[in-house]
PDB file of N, CA and C in Angstrom:
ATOM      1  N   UNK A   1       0.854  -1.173   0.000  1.00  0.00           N
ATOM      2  CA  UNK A   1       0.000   0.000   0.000  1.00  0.00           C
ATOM      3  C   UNK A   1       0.899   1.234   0.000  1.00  0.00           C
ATOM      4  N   UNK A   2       0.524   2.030  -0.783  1.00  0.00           N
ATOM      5  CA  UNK A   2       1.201   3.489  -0.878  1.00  0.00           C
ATOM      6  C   UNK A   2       1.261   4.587  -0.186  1.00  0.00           C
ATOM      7  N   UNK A   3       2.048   5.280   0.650  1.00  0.00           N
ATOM      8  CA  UNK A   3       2.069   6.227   1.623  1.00  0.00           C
ATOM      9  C   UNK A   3       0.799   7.390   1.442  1.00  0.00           C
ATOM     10  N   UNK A   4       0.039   7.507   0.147  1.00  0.00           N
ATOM     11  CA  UNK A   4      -1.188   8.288  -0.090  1.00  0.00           C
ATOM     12  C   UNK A   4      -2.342   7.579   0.336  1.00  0.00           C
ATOM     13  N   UNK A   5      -2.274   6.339   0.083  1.00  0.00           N
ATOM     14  CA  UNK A   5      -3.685   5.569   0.197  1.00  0.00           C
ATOM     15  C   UNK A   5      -3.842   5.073   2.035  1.00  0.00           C
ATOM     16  N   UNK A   6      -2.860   4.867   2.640  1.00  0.00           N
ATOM     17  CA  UNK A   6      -2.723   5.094   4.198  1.00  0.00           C
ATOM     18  C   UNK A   6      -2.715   6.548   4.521  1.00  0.00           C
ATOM     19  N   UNK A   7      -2.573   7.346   4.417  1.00  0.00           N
ATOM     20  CA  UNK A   7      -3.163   8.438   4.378  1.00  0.00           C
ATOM     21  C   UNK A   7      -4.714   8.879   4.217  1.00  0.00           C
ATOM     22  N   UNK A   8      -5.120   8.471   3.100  1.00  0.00           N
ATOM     23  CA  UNK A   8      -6.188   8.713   3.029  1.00  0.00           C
ATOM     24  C   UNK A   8      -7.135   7.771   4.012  1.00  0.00           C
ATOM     25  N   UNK A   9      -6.973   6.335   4.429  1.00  0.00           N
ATOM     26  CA  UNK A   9      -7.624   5.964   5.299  1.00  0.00           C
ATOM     27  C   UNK A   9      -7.312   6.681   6.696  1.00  0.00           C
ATOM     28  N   UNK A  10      -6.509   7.461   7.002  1.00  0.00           N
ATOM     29  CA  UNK A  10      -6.626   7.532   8.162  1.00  0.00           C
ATOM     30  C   UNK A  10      -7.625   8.838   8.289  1.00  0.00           C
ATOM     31  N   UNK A  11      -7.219   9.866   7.115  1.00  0.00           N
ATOM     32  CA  UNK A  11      -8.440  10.548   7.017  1.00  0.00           C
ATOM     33  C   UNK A  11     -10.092  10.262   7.336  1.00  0.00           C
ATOM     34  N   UNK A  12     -10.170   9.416   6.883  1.00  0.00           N
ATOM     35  CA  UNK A  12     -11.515   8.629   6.572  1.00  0.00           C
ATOM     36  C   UNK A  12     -11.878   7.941   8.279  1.00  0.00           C
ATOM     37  N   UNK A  13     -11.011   8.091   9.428  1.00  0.00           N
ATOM     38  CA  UNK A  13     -11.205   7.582  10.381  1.00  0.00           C
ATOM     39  C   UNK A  13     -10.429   6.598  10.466  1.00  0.00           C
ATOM     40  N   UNK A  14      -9.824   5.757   9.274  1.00  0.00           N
ATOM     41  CA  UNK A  14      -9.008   4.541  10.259  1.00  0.00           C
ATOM     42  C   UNK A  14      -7.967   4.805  11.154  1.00  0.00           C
ATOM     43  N   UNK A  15      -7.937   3.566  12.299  1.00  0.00           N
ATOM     44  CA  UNK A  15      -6.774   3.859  13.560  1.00  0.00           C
ATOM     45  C   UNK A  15      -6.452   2.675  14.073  1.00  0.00           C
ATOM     46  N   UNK A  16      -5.676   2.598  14.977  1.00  0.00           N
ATOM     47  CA  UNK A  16      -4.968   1.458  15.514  1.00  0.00           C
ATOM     48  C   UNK A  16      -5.587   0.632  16.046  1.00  0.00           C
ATOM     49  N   UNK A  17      -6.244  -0.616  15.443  1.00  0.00           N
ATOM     50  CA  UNK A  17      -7.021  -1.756  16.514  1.00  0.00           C
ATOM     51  C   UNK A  17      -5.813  -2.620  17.129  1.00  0.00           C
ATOM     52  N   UNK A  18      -6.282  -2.999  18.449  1.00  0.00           N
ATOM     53  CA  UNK A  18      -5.562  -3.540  18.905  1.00  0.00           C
ATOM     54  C   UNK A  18      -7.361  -5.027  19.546  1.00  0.00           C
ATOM     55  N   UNK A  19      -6.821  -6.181  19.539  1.00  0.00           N
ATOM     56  CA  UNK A  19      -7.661  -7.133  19.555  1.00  0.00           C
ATOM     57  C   UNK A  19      -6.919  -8.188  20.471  1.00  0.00           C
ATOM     58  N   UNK A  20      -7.563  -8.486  21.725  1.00  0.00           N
ATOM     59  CA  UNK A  20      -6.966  -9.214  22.414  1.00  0.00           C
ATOM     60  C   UNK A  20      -8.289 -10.360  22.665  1.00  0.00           C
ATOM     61  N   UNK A  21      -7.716 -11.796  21.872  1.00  0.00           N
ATOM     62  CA  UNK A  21      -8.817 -12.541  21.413  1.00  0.00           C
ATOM     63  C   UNK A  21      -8.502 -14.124  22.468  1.00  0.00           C
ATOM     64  N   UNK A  22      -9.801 -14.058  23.187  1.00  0.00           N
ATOM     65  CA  UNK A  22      -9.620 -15.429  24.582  1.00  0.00           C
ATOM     66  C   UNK A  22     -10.009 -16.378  23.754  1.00  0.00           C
ATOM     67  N   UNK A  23      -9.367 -17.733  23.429  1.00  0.00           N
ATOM     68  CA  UNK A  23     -10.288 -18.293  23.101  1.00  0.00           C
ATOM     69  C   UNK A  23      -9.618 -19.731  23.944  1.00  0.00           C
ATOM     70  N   UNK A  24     -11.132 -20.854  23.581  1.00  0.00           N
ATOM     71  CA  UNK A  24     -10.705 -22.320  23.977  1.00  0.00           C
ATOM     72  C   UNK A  24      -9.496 -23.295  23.390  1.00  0.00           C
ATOM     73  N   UNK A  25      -8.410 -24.128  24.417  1.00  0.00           N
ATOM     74  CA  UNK A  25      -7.224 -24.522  23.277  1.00  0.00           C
ATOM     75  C   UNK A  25      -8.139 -26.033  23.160  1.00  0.00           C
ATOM     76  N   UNK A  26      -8.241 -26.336  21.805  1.00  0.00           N
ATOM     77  CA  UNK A  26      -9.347 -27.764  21.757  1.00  0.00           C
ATOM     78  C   UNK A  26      -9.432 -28.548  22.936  1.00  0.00           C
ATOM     79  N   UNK A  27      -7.656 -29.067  22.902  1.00  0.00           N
ATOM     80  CA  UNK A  27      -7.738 -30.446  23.430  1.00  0.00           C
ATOM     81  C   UNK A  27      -7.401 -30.578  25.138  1.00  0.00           C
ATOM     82  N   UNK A  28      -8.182 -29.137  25.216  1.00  0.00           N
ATOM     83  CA  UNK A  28      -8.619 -28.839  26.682  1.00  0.00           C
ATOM     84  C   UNK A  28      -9.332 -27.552  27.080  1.00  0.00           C
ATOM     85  N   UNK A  29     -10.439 -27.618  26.271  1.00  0.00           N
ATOM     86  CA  UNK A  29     -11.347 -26.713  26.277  1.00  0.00           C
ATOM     87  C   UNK A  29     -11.622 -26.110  27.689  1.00  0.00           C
ATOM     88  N   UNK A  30     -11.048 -26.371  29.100  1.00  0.00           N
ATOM     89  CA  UNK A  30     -11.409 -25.484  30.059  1.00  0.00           C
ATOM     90  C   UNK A  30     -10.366 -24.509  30.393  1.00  0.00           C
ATOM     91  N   UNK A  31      -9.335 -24.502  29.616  1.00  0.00           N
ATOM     92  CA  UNK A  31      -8.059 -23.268  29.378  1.00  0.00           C
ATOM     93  C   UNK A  31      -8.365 -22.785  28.257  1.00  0.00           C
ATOM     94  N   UNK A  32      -8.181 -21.315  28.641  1.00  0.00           N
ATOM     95  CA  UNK A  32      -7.824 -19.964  27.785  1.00  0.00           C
ATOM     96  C   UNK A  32      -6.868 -19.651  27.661  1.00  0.00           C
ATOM     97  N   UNK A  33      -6.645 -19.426  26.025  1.00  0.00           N
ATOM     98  CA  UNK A  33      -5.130 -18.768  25.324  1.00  0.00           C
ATOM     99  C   UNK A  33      -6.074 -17.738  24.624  1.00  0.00           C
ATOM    100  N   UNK A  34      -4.702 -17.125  24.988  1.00  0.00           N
ATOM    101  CA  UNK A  34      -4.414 -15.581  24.626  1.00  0.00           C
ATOM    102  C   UNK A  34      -4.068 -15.054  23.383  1.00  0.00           C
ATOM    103  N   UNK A  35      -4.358 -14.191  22.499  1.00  0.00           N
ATOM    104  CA  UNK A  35      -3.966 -13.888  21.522  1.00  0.00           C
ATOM    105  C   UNK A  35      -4.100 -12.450  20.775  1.00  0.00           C
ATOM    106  N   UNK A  36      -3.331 -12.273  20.802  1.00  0.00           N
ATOM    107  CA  UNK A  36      -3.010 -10.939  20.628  1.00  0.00           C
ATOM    108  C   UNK A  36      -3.085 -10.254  18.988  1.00  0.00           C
ATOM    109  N   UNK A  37      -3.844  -9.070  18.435  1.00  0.00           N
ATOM    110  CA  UNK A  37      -3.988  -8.896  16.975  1.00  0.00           C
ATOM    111  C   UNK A  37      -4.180  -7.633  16.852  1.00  0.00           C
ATOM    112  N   UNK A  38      -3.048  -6.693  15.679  1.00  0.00           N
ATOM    113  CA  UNK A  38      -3.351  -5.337  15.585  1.00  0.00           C
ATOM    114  C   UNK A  38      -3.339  -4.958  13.850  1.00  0.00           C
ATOM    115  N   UNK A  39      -4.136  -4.153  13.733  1.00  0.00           N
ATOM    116  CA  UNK A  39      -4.149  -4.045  12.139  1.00  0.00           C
ATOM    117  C   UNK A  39      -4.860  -2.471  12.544  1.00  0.00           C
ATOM    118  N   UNK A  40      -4.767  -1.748  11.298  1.00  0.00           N
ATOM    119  CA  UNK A  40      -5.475  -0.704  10.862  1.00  0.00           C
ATOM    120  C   UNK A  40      -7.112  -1.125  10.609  1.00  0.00           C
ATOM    121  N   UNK A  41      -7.951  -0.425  11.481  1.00  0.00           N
ATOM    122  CA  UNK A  41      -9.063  -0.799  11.055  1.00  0.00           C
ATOM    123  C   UNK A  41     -10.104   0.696  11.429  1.00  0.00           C
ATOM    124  N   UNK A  42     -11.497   0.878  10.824  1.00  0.00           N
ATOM    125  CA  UNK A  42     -12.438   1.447  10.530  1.00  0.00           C
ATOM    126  C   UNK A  42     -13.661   1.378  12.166  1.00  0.00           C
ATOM    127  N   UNK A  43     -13.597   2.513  12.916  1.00  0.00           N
ATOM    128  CA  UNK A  43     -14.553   2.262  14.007  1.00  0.00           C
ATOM    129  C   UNK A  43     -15.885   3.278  13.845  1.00  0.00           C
ATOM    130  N   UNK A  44     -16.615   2.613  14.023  1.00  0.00           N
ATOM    131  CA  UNK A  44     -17.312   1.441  15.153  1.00  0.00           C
ATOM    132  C   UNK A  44     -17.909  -0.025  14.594  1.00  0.00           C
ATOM    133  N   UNK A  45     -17.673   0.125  12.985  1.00  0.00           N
ATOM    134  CA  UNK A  45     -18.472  -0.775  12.629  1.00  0.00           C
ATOM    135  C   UNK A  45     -17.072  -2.344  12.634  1.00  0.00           C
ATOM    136  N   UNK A  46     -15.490  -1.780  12.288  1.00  0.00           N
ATOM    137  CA  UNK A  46     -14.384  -2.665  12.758  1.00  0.00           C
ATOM    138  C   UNK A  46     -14.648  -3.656  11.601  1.00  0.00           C
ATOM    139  N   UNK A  47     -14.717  -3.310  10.216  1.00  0.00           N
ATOM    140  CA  UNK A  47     -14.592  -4.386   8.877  1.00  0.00           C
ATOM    141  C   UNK A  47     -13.565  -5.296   8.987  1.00  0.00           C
ATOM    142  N   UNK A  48     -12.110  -5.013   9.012  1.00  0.00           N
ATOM    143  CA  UNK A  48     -11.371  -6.278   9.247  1.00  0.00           C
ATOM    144  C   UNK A  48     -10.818  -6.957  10.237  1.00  0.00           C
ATOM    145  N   UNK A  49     -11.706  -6.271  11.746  1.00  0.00           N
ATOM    146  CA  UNK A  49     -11.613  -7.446  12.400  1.00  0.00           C
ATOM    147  C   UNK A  49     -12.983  -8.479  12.905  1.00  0.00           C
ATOM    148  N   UNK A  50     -14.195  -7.489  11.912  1.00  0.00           N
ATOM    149  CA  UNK A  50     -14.820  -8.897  11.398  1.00  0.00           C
ATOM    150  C   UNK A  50     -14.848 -10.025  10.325  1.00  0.00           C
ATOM    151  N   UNK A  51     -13.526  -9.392   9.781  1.00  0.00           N
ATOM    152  CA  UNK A  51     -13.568 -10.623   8.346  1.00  0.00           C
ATOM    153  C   UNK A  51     -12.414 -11.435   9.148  1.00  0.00           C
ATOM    154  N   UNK A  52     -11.374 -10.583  10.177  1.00  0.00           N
ATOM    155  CA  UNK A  52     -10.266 -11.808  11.231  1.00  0.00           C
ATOM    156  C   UNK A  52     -11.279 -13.041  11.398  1.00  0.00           C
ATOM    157  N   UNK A  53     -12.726 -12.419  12.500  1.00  0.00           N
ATOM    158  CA  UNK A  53     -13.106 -13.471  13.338  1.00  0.00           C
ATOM    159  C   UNK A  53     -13.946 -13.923  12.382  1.00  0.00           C
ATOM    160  N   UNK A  54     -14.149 -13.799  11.035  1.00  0.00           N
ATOM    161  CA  UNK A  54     -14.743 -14.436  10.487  1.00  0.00           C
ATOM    162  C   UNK A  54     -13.559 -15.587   9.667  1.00  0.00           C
ATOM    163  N   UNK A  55     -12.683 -15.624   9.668  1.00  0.00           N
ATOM    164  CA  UNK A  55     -12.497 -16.500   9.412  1.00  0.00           C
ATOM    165  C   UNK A  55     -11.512 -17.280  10.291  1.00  0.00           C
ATOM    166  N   UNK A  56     -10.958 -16.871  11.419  1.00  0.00           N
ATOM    167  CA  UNK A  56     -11.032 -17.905  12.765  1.00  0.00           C
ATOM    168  C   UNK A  56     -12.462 -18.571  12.640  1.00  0.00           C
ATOM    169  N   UNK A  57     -13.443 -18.638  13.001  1.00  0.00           N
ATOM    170  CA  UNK A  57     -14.652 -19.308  12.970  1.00  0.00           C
ATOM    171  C   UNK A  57     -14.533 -20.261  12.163  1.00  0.00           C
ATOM    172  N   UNK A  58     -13.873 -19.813  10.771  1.00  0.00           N
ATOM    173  CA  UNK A  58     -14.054 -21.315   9.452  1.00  0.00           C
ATOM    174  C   UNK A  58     -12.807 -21.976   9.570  1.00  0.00           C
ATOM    175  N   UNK A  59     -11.604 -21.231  10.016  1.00  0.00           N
ATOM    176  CA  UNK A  59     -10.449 -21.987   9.878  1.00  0.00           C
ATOM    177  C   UNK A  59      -9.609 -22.676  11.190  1.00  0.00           C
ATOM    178  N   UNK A  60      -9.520 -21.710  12.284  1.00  0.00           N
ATOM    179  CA  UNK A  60      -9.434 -22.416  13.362  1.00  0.00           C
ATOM    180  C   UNK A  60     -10.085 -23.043  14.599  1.00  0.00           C
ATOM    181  N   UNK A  61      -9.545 -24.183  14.921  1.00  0.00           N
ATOM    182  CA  UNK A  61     -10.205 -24.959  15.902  1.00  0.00           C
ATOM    183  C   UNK A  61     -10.435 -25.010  17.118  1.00  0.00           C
ATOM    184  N   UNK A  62      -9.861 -23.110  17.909  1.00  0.00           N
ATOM    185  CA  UNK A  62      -9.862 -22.940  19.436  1.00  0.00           C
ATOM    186  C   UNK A  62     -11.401 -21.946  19.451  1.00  0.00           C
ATOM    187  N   UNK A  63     -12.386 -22.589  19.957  1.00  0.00           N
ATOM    188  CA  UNK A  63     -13.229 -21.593  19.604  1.00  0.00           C
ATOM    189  C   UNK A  63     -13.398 -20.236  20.697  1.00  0.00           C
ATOM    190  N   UNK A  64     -13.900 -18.678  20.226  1.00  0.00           N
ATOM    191  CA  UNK A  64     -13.496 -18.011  20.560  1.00  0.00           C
ATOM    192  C   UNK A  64     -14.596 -17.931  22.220  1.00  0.00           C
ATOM    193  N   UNK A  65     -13.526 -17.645  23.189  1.00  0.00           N
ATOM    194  CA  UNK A  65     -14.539 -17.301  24.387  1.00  0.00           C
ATOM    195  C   UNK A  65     -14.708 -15.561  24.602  1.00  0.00           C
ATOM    196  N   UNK A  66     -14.056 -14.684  24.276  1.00  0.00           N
ATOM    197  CA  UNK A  66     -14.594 -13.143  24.217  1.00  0.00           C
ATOM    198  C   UNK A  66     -13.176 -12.703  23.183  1.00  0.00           C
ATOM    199  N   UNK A  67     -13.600 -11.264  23.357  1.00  0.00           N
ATOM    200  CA  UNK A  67     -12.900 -10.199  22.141  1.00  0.00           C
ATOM    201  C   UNK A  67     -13.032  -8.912  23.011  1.00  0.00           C
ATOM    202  N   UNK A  68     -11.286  -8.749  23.125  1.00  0.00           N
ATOM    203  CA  UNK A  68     -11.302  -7.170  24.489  1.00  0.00           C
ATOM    204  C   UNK A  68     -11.005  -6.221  22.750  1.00  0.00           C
ATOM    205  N   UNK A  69     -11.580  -4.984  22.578  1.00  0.00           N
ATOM    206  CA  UNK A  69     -10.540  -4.013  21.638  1.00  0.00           C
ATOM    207  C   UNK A  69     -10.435  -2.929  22.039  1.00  0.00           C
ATOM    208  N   UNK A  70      -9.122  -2.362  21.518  1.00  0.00           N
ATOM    209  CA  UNK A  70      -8.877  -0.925  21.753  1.00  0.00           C
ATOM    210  C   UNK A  70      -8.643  -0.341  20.649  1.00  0.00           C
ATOM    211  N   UNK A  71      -8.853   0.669  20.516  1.00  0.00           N
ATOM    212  CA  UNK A  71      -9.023   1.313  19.280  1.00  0.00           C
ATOM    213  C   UNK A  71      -8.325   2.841  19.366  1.00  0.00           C
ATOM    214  N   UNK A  72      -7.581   3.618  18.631  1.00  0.00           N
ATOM    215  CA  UNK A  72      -6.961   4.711  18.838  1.00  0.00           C
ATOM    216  C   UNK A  72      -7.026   5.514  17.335  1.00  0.00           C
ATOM    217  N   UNK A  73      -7.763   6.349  17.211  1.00  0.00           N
ATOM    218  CA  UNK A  73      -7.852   6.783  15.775  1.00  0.00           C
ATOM    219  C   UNK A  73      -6.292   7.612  15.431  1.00  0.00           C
ATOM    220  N   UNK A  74      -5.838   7.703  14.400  1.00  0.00           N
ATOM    221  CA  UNK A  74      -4.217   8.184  13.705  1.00  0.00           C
ATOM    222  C   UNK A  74      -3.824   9.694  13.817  1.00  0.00           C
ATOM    223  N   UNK A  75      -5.535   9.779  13.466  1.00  0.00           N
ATOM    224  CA  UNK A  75      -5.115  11.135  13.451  1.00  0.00           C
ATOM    225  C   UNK A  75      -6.760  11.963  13.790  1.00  0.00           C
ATOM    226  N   UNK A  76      -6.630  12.576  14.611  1.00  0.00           N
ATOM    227  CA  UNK A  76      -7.491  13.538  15.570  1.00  0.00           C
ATOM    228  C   UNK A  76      -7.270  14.811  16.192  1.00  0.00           C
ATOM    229  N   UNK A  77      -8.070  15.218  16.301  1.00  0.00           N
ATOM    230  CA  UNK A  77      -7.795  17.157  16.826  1.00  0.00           C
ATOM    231  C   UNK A  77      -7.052  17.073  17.844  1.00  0.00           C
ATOM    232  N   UNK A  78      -6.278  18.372  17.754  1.00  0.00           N
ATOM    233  CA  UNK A  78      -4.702  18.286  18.725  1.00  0.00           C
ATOM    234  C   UNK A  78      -5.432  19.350  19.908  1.00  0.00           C
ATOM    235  N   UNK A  79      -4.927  19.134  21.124  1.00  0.00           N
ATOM    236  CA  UNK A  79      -5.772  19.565  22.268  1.00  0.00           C
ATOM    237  C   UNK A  79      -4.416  20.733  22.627  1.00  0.00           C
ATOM    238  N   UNK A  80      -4.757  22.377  22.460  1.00  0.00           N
ATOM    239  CA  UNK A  80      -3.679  23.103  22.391  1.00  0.00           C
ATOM    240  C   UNK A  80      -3.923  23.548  23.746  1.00  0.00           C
ATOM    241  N   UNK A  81      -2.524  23.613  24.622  1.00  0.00           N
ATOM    242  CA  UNK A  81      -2.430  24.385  25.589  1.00  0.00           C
ATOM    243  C   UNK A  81      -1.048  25.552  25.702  1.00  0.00           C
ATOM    244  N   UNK A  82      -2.059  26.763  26.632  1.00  0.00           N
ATOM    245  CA  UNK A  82      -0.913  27.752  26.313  1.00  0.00           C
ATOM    246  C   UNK A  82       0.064  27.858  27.626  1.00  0.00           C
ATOM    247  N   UNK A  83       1.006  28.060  27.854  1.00  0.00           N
ATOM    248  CA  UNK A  83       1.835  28.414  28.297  1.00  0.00           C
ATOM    249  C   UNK A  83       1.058  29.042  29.290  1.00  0.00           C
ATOM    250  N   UNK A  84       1.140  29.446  30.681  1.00  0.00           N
ATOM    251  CA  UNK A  84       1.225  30.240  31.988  1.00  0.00           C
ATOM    252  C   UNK A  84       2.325  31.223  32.292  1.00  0.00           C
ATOM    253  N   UNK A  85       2.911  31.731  31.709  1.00  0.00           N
ATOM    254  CA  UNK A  85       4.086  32.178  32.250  1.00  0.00           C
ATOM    255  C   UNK A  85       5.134  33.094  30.817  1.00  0.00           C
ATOM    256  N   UNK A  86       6.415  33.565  31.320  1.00  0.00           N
ATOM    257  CA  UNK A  86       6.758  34.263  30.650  1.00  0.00           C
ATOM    258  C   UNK A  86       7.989  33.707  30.449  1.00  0.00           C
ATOM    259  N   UNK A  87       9.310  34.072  29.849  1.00  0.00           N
ATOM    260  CA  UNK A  87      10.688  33.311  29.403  1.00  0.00           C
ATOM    261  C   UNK A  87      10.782  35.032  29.348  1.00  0.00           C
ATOM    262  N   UNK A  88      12.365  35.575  29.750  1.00  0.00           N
ATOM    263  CA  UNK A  88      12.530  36.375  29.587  1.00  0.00           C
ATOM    264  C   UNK A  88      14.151  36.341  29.497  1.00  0.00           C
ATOM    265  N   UNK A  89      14.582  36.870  27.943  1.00  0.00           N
ATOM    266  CA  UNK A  89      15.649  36.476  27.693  1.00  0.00           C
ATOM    267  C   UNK A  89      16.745  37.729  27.514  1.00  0.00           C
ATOM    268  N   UNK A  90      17.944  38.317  27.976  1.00  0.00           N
ATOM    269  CA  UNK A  90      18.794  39.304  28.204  1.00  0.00           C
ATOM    270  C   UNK A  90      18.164  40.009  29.644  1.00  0.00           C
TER     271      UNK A  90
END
């Protein structure tokens, strides 16, 4: 992908998912593993990390017990603060 077209998604709202995914290990379904997943993705509706868990569901065999996410958009309004005070120089 080209430094314009990441750009332009971040315009558009994309930002940092971060996906921390519990799921069952088969061949002892009463332990939880951990798994950890970050990609650029689109919030609130999160397109590719429903096409991830969509295809964990068809391809792997730990099935999922929850989905923590965090989400941090790239780029957002900068929160300006001024100075209190003076610098006085000579």
């Amino acid at each position: 992908m080209n430094t314009s077209s990441d750009f332009e998604k971040r315009l558009l709202g994309y930002g940092l998912l971060t996906a921390e995914i519990l799921y069952r290990i088969p061949d002892h379904p009463q332990l939880l593993q951990s798994f950890l997943w970050q990609t650029e993705d689109l919030a609130p509706k999160f397109p590719e990390l429903n096409r991830f868990l969509n295809f964990w569901e068809r391809e792997i065999d730990g099935s999922i017990h929850s989905v923590r996410v965090a989400h941090q958009r790239l780029i957002q309004p900068v929160d300006f603060r001024y100075a209190d005070g003076e610098i006085v120089i000579h």
